[in-house]
N, C-alpha and C. Protein backbone atom coordinates (compact mmCIF):
# COMPACT_ATOMS: atom_id res chain seq x y z
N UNK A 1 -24.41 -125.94 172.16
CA UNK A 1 -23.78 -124.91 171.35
C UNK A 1 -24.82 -124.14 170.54
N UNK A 2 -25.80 -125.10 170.03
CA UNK A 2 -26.55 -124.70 169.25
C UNK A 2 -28.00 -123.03 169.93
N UNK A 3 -28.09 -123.81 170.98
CA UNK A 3 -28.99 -122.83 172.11
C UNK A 3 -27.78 -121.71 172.33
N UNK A 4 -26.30 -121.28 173.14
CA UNK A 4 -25.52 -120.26 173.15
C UNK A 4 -25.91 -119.67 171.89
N UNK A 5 -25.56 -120.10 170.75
CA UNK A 5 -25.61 -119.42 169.27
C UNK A 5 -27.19 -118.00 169.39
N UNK A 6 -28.20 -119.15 169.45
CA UNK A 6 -29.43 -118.83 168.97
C UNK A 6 -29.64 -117.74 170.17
N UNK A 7 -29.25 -117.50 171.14
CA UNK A 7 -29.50 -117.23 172.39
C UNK A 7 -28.51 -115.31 172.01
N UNK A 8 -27.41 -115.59 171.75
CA UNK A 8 -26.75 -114.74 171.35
C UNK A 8 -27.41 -113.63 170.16
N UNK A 9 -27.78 -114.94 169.13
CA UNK A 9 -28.67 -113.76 167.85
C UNK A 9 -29.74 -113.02 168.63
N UNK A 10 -30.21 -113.60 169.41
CA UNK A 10 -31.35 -113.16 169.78
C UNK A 10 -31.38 -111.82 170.59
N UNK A 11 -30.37 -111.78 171.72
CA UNK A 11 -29.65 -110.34 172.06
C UNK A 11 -29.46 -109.34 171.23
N UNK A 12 -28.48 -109.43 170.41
CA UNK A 12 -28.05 -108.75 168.84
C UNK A 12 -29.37 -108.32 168.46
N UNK A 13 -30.64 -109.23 168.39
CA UNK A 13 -31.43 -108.47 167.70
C UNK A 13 -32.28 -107.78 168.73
N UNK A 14 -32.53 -107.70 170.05
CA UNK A 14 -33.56 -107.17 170.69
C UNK A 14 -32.59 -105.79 170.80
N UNK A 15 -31.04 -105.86 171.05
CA UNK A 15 -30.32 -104.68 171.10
C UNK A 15 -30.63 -103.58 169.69
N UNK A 16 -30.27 -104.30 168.54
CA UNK A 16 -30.75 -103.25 167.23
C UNK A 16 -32.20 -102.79 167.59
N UNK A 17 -32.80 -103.71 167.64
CA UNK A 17 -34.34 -103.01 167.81
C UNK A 17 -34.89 -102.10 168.73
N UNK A 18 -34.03 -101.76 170.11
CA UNK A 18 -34.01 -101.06 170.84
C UNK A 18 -33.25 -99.61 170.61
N UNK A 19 -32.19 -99.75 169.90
CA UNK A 19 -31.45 -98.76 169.39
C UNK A 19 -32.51 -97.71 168.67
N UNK A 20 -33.11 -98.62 167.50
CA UNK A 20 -34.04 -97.95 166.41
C UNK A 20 -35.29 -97.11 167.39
N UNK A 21 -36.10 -98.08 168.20
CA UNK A 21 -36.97 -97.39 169.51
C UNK A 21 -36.37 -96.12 169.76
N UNK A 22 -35.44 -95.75 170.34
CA UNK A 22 -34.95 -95.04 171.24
C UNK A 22 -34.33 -93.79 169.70
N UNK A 23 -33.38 -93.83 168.97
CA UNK A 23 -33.52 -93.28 168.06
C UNK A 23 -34.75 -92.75 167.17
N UNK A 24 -35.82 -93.43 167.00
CA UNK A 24 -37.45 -92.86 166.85
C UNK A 24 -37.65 -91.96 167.05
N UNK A 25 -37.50 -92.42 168.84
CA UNK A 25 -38.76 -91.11 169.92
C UNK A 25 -37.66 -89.97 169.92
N UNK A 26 -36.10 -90.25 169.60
CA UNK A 26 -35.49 -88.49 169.79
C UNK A 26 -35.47 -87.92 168.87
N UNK A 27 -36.10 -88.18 167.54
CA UNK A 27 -36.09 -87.68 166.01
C UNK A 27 -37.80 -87.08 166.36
N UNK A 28 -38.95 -87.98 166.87
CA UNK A 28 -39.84 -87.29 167.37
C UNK A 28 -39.91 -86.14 168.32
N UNK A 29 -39.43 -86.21 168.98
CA UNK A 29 -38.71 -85.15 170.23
C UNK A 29 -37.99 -84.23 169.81
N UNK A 30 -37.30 -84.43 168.67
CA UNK A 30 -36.67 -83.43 168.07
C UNK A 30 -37.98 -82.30 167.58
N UNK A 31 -38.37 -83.28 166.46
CA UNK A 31 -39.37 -81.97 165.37
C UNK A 31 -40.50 -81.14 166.35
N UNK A 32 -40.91 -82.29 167.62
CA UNK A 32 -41.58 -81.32 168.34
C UNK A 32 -41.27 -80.09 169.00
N UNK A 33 -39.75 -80.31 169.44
CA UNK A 33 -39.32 -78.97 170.16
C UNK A 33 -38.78 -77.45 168.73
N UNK A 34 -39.06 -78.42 167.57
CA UNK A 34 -38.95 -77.64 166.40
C UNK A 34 -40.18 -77.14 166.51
N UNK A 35 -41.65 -77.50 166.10
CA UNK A 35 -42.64 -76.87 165.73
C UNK A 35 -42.82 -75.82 167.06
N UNK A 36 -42.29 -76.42 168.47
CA UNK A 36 -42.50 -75.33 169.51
C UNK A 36 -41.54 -73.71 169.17
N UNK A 37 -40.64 -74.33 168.91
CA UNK A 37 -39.53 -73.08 168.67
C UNK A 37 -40.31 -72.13 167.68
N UNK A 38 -40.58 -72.65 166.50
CA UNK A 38 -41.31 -71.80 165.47
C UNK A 38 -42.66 -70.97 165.84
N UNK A 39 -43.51 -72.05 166.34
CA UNK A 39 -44.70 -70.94 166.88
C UNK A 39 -44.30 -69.82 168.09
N UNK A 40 -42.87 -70.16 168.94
CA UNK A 40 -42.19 -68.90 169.56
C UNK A 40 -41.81 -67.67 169.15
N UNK A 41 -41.42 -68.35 167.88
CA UNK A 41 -40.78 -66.95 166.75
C UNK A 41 -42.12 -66.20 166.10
N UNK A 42 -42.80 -66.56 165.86
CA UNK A 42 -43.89 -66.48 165.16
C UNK A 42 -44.90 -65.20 165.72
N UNK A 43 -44.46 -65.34 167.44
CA UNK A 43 -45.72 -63.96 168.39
C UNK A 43 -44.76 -63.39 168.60
């Protein structure tokens, strides 16, 4: 029981931590296609 338990947290947490990864790189991905947009407006 004790291994199911621990086995389970352990999912739960590689899932949050993957969430946060992946949420990161599209907040990065975001501001970049921002600074591109701006130097568009800009010429």
């Amino acid at each position: 029981m004790k291994t199911i338990t621990t086995l389970i947290a352990l999912s739960f947490a590689c899932l949050l931590a993957g969430c946060n990864t992946v949420k990161g790189v599209g907040q990065d991905v975001q501001k970049a296609g921002e600074k591109i947009e701006d130097a568009a407006r800009k010429k």
